[in-house]
PDB file of N, CA and C in Angstrom:
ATOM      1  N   UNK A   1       0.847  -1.163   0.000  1.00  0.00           N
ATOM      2  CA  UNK A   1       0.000   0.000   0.000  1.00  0.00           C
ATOM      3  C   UNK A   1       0.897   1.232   0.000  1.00  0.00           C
ATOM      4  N   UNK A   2       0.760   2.571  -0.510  1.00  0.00           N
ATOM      5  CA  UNK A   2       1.152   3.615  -0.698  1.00  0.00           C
ATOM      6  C   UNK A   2       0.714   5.047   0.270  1.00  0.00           C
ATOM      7  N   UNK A   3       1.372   5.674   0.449  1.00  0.00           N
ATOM      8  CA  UNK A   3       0.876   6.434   1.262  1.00  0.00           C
ATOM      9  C   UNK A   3      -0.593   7.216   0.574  1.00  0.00           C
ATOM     10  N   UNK A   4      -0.635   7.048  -0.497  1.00  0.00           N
ATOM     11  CA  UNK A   4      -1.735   7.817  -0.985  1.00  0.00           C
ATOM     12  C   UNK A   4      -3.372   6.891  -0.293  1.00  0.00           C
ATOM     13  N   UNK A   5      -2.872   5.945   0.161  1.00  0.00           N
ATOM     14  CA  UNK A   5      -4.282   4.908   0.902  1.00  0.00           C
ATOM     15  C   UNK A   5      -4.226   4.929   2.022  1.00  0.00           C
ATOM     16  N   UNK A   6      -3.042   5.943   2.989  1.00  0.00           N
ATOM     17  CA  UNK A   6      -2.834   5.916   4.572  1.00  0.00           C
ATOM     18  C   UNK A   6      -4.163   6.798   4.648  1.00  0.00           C
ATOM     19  N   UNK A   7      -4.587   5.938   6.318  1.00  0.00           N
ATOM     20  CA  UNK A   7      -5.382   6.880   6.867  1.00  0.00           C
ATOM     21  C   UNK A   7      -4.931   7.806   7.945  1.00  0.00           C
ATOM     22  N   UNK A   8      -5.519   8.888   7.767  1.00  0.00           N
ATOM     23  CA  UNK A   8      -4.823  10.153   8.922  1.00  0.00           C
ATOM     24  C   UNK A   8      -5.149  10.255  10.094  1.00  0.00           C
ATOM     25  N   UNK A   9      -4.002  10.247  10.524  1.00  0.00           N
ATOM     26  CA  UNK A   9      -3.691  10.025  12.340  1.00  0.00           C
ATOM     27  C   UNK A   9      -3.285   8.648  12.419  1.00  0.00           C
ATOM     28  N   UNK A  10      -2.832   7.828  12.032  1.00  0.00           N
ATOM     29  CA  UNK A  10      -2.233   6.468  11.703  1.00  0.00           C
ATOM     30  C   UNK A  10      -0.873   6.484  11.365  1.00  0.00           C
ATOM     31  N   UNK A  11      -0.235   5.775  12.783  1.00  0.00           N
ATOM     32  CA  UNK A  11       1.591   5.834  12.380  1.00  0.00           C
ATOM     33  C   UNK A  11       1.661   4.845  10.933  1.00  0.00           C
ATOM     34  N   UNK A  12       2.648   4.648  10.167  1.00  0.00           N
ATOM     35  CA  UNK A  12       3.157   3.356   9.301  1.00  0.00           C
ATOM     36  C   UNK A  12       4.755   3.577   9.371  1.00  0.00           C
ATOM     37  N   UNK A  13       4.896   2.287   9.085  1.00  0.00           N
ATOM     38  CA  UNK A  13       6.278   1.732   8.590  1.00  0.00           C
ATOM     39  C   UNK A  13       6.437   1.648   7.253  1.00  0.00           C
ATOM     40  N   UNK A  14       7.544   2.794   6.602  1.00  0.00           N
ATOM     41  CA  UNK A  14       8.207   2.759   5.541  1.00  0.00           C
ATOM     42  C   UNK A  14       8.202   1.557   4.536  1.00  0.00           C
ATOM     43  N   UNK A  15       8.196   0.803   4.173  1.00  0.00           N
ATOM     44  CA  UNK A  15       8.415  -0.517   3.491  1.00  0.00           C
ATOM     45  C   UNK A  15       9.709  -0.125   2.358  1.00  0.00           C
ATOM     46  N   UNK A  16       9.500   0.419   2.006  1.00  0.00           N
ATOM     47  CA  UNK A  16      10.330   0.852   0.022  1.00  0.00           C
ATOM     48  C   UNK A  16      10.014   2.369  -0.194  1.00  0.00           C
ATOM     49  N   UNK A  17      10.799   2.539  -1.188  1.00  0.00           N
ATOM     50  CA  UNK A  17      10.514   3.891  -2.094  1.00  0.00           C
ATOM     51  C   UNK A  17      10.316   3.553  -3.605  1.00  0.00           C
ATOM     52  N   UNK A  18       9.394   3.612  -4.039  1.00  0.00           N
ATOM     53  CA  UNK A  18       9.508   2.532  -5.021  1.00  0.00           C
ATOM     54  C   UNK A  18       9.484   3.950  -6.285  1.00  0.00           C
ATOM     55  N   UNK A  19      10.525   4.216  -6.593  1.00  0.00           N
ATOM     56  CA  UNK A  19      11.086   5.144  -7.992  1.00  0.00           C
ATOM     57  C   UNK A  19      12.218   4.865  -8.216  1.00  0.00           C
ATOM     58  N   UNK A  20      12.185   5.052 -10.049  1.00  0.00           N
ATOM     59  CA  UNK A  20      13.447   4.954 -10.360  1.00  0.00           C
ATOM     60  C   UNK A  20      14.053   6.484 -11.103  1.00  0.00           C
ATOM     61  N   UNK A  21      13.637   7.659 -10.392  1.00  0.00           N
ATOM     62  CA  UNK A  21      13.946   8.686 -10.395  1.00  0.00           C
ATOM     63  C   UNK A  21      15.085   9.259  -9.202  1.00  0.00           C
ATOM     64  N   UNK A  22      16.021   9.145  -9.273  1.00  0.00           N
ATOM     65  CA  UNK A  22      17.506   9.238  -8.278  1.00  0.00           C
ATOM     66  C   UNK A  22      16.951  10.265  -7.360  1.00  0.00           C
ATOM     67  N   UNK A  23      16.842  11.583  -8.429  1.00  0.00           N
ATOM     68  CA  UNK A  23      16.757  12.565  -7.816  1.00  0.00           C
ATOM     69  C   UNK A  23      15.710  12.857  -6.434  1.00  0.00           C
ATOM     70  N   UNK A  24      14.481  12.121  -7.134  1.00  0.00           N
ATOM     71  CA  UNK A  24      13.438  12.167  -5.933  1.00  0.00           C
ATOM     72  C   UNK A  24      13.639  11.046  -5.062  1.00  0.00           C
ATOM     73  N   UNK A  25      14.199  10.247  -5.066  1.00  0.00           N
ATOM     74  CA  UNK A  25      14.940   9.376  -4.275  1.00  0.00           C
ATOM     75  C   UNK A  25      15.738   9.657  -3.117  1.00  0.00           C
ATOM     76  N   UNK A  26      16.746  10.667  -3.777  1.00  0.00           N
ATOM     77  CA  UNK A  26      17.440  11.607  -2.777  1.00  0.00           C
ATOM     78  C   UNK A  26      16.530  12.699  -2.252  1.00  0.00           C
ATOM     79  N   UNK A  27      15.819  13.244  -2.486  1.00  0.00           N
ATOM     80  CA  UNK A  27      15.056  14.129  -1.858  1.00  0.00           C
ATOM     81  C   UNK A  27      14.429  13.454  -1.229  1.00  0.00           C
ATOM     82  N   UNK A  28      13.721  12.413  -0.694  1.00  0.00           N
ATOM     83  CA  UNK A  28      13.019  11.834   0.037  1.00  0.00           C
ATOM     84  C   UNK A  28      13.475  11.100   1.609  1.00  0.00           C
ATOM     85  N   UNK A  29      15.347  10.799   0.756  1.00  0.00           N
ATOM     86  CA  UNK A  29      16.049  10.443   1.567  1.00  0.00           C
ATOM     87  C   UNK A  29      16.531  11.985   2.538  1.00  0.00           C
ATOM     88  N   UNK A  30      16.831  13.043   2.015  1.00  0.00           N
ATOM     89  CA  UNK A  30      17.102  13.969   3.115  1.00  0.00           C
ATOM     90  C   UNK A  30      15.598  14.294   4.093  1.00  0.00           C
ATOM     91  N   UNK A  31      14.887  14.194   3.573  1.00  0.00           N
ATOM     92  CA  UNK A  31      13.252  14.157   4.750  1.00  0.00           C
ATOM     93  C   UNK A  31      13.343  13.435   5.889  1.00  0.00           C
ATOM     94  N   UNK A  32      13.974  11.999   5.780  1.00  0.00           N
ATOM     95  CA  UNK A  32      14.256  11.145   6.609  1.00  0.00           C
ATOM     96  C   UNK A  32      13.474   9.911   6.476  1.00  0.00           C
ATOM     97  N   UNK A  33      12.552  10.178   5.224  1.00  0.00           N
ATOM     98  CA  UNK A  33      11.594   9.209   4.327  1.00  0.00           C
ATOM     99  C   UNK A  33      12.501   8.189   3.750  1.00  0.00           C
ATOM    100  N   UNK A  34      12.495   6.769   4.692  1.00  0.00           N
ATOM    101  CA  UNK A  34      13.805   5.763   3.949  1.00  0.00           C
ATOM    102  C   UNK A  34      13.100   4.311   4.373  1.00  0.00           C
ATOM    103  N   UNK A  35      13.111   3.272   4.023  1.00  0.00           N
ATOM    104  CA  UNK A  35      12.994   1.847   4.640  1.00  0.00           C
ATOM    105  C   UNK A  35      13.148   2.036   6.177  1.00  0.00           C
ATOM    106  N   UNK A  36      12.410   1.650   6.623  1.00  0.00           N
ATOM    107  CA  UNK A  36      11.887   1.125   8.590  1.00  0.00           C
ATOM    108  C   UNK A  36      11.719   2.442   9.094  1.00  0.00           C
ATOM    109  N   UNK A  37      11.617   3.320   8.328  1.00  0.00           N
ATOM    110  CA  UNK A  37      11.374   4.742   9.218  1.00  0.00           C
ATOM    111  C   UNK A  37       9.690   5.088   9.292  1.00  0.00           C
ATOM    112  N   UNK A  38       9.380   5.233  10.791  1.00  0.00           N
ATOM    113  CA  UNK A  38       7.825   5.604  11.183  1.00  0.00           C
ATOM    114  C   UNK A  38       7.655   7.209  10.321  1.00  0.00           C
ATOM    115  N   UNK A  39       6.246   7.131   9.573  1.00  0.00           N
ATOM    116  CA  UNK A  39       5.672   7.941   9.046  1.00  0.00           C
ATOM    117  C   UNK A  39       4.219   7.811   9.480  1.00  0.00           C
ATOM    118  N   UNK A  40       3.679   9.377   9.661  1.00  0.00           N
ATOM    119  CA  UNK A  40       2.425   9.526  10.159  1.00  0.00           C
ATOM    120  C   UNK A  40       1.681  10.694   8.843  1.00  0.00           C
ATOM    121  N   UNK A  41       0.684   9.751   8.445  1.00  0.00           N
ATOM    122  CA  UNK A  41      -0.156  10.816   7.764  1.00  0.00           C
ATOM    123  C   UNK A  41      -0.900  11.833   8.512  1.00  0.00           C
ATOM    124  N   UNK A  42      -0.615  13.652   8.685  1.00  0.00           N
ATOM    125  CA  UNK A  42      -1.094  14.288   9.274  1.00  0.00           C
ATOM    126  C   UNK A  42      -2.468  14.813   8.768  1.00  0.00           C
ATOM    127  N   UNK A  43      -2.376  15.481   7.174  1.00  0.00           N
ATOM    128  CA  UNK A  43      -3.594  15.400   6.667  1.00  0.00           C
ATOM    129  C   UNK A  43      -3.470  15.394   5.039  1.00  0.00           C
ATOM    130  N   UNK A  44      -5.166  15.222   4.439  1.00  0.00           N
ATOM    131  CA  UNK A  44      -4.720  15.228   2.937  1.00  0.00           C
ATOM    132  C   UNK A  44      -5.707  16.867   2.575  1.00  0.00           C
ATOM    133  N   UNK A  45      -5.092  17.298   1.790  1.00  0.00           N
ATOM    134  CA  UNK A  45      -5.212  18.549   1.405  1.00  0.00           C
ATOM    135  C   UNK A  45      -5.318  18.959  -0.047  1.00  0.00           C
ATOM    136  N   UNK A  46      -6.193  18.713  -1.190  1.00  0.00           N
ATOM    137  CA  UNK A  46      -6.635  19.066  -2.772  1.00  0.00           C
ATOM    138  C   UNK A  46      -5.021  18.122  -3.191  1.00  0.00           C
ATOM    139  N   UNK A  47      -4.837  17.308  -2.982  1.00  0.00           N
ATOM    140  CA  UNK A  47      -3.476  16.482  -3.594  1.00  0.00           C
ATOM    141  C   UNK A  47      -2.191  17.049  -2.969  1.00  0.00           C
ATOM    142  N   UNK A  48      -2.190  17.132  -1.638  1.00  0.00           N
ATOM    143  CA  UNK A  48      -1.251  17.541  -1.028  1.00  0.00           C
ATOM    144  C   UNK A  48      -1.080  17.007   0.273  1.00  0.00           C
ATOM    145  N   UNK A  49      -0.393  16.457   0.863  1.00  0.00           N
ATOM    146  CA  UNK A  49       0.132  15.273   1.764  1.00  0.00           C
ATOM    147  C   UNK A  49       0.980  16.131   2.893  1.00  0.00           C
ATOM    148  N   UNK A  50       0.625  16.116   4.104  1.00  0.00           N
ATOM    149  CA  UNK A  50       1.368  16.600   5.211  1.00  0.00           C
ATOM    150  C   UNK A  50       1.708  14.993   6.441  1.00  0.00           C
ATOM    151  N   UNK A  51       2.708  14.764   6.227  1.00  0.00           N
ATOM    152  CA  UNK A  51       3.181  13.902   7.117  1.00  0.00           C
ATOM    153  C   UNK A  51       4.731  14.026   8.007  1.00  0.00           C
ATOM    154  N   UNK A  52       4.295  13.238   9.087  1.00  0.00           N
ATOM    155  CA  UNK A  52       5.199  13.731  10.187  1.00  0.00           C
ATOM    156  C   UNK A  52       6.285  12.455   9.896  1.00  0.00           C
ATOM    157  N   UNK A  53       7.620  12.544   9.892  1.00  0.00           N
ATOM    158  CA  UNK A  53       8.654  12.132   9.830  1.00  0.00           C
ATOM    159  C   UNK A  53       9.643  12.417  10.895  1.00  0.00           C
ATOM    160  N   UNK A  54      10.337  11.556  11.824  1.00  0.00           N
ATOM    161  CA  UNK A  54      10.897  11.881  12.947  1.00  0.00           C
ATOM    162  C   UNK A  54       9.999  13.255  13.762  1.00  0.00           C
ATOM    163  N   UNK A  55      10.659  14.301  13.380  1.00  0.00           N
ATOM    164  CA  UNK A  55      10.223  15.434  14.762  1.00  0.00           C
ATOM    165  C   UNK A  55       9.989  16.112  13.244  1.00  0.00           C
ATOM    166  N   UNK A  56       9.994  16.258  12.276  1.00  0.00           N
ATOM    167  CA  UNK A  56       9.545  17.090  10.892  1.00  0.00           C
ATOM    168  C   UNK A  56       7.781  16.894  10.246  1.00  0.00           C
ATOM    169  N   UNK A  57       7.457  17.783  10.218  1.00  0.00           N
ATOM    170  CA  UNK A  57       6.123  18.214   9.653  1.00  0.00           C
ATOM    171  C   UNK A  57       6.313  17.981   7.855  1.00  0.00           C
ATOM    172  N   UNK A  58       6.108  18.009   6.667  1.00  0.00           N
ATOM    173  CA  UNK A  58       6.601  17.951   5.291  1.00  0.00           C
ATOM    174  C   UNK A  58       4.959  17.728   4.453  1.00  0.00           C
ATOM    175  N   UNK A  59       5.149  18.788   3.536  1.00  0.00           N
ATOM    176  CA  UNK A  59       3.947  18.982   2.616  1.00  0.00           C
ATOM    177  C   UNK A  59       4.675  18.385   1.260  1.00  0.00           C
ATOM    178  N   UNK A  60       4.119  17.122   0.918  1.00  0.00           N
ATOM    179  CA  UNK A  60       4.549  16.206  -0.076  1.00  0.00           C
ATOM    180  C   UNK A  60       3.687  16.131  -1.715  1.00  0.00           C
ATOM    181  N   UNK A  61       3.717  15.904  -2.670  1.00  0.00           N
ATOM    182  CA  UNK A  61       2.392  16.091  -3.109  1.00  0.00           C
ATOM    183  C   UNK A  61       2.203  14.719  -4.290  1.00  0.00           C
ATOM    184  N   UNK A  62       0.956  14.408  -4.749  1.00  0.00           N
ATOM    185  CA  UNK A  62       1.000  13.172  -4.960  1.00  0.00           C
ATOM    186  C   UNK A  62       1.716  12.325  -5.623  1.00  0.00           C
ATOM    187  N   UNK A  63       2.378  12.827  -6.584  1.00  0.00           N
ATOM    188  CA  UNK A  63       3.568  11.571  -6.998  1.00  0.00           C
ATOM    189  C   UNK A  63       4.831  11.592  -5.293  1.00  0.00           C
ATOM    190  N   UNK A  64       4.779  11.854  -4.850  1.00  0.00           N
ATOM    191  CA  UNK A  64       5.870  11.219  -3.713  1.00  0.00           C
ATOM    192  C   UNK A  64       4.978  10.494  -2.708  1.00  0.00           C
ATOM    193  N   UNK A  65       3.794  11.174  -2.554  1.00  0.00           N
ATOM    194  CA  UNK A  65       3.035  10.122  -1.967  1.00  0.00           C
ATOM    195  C   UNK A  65       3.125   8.767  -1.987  1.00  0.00           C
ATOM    196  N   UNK A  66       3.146   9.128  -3.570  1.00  0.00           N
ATOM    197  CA  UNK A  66       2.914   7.607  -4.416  1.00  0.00           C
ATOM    198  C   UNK A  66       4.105   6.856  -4.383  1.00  0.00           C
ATOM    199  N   UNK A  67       5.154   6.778  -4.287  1.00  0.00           N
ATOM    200  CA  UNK A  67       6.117   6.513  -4.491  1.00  0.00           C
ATOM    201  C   UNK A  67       7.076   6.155  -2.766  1.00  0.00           C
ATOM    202  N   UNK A  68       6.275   6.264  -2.160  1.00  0.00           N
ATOM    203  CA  UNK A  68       6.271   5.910  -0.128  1.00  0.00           C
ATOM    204  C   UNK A  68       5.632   4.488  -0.356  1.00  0.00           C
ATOM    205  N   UNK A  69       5.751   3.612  -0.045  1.00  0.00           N
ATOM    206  CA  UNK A  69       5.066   2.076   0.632  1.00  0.00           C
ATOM    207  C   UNK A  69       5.128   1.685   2.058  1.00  0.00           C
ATOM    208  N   UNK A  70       4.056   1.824   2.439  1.00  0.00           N
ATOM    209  CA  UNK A  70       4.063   1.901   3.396  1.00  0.00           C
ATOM    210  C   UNK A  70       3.218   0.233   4.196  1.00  0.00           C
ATOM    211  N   UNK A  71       3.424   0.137   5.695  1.00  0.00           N
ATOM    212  CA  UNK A  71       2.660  -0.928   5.632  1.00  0.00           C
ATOM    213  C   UNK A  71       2.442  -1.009   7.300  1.00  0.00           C
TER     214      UNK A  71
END
């Protein structure tokens, strides 16, 4: 499942990043968005994704959503 199917206020566990775009790869990786890392969907917003990552707040928008597996 993808973060675009998390429900809000619900911790998950990272699973994958599933792109083969480097760049957003690395950008996801400086968020702290990586395999076994807890992510919390805070809210969804007209295709716009606010989730909590360690002690960070982050407005994501739907292709990175998409591209989180979460489980």
């Amino acid at each position: 499942m993808t973060l675009l199917n998390a429900r809000i206020g619900e911790k998950y566990i990272i699973t994958c990043i599933e792109t083969n775009d480097e760049e957003l790869n690395n950008f996801l990786f400086t968020l702290g968005c990586y395999s076994g890392q807890e992510i919390t969907l805070v809210s969804k917003i007209s295709g716009n994704y606010v989730v909590s990552i360690k002690d960070g707040r982050y407005n994501i928008d739907t292709d990175l959503a998409n591209a989180i597996v979460i489980s």
